[in-house]
Protein backbone atom coordinates (compact mmCIF):
# COMPACT_ATOMS: atom_id res chain seq x y z
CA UNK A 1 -154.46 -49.18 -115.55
CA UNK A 2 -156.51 -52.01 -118.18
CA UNK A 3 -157.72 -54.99 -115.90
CA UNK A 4 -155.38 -57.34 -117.86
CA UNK A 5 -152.47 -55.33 -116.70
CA UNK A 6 -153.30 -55.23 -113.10
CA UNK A 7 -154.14 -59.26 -113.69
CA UNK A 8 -150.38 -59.37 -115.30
CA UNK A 9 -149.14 -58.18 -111.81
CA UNK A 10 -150.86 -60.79 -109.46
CA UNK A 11 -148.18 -63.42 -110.18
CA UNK A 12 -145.26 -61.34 -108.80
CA UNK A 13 -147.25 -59.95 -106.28
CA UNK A 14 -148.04 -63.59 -105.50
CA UNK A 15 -144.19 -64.58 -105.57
CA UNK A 16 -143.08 -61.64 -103.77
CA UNK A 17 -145.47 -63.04 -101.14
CA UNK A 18 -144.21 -66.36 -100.52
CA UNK A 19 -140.68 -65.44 -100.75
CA UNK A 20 -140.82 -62.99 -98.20
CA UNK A 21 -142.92 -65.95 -96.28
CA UNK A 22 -140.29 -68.65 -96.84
CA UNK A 23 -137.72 -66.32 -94.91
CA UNK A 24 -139.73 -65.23 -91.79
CA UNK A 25 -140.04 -69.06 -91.62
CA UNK A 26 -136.48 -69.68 -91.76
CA UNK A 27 -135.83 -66.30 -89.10
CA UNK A 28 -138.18 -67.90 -86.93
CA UNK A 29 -135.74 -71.11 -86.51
CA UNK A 30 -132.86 -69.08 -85.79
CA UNK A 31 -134.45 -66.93 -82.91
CA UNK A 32 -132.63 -65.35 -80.53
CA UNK A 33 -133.75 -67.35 -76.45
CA UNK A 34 -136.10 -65.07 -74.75
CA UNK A 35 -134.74 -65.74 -71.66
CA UNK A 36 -130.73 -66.84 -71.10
CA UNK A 37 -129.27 -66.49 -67.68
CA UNK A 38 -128.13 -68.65 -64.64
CA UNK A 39 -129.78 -70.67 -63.04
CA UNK A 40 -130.35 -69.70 -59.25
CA UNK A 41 -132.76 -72.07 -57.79
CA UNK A 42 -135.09 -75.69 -58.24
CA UNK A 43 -138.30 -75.77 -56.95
CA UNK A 44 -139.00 -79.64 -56.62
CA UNK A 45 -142.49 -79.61 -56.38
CA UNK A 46 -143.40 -77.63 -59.26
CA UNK A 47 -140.32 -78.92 -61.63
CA UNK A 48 -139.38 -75.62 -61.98
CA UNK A 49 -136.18 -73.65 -62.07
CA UNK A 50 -135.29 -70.16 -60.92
CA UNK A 51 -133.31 -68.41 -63.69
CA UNK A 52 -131.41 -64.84 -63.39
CA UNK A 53 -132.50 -63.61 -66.71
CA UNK A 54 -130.11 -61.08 -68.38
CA UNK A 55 -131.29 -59.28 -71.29
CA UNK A 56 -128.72 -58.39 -74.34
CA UNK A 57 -126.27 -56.59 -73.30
CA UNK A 58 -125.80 -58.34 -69.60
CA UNK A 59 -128.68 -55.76 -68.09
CA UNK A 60 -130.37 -57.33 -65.45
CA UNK A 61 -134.33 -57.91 -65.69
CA UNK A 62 -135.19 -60.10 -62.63
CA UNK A 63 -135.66 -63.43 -61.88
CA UNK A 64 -138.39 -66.10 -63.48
CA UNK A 65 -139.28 -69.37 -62.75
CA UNK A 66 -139.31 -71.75 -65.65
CA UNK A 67 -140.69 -75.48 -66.12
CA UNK A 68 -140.92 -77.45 -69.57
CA UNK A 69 -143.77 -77.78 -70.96
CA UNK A 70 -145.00 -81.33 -72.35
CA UNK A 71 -143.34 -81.12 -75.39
CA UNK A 72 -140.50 -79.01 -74.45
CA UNK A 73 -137.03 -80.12 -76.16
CA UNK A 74 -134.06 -80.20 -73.04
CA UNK A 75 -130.70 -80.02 -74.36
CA UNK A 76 -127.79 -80.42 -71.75
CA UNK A 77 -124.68 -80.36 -72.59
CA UNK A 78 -125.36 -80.25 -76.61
CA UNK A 79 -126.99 -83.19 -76.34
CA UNK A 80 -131.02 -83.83 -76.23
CA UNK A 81 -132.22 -85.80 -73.42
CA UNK A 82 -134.87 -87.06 -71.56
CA UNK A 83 -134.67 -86.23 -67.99
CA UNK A 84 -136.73 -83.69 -66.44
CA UNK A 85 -135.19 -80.28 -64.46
CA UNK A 86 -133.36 -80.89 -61.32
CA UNK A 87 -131.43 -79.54 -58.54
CA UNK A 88 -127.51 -80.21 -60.59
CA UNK A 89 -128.84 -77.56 -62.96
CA UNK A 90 -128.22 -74.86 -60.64
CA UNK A 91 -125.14 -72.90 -61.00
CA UNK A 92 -125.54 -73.28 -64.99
CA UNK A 93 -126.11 -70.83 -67.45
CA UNK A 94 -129.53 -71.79 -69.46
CA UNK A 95 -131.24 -69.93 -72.71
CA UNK A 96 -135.39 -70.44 -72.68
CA UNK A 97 -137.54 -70.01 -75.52
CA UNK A 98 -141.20 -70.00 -74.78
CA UNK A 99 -144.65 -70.02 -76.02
CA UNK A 100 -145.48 -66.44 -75.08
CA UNK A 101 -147.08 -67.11 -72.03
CA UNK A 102 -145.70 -65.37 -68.79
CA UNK A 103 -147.80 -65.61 -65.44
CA UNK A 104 -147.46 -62.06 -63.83
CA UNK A 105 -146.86 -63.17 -60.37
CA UNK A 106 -143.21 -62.00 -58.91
CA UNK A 107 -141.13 -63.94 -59.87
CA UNK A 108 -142.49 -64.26 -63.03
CA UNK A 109 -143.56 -68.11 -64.13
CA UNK A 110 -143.42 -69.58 -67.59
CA UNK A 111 -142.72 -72.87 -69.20
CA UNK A 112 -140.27 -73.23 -71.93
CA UNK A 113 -140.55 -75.24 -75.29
CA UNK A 114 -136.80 -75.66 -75.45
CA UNK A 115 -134.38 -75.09 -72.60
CA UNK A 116 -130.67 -75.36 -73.51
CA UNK A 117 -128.24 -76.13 -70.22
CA UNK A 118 -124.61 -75.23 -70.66
C-alpha cells in the first residue's frame, strides 16, 4: 500500500475514533449504580450508612458502609438536596455510584459521588 493511500485512511480512522469516543462518554452517564440496596444502619459519627447491597438479579453480596464524599450529589426523593446522611434514611432502598475506591475492611467502606434515596 503507496504512503498517500495509507495517508487517505487517517481521516476515517480519525472519525471512527471520536465517534466511538463520543458514545462511551454518553454510556458512562447512563451507568448502571454499583451498589443499590436498603439501607440497614447510620453510623453518626462517621456520616455513614450501612447498605444491604444486592447485586442484579436480587443475589445477595453483603453489607457496605457508605458516606458522600465532598462533592457527592444526594438525591432524596427525586429531588437534589443539601442535607447530609441521617438516621430517617434507614429502612429505604438507596443506589450508590462511586469513585472506585472500596476499603477492604468487613463491612466494606466507600464513599459515594451520587447516592439516590427512594
Amino acid at each position: 500500500m503507496s504512503i498517500v493511500r495509507r495517508l487517505s485512511l487517517l481521516p476515517v480512522i480519525l472519525l471512527l475514533l471520536r465517534l466511538g469516543c463520543a458514545e462511551q462518554s454518553e454510556e458512562q452517564g447512563k451507568e448502571k449504580p454499583h451498589i443499590r440496596g436498603i439501607i440497614t444502619d447510620f453510623e453518626e459519627e462517621r456520616g455513614q450508612v450501612l447498605i444491604d447491597n444486592k447485586e442484579d438479579g436480587g443475589v445477595d453480596s453483603g453489607p457496605i458502609w457508605v458516606s458522600l464524599s465532598k462533592d457527592a450529589e444526594l438525591i432524596v426523593g427525586g429531588e437534589i438536596v443539601a442535607v447530609s446522611l441521617d438516621e430517617t434514611m434507614v429502612g429505604r432502598s438507596a443506589e450508590v455510584w462511586v469513585n472506585g475506591i472500596i476499603a477492604q475492611s468487613y463491612p466494606p467502606q466507600t464513599k459515594a459521588v451520587k447516592m439516590v434515596i427512594h
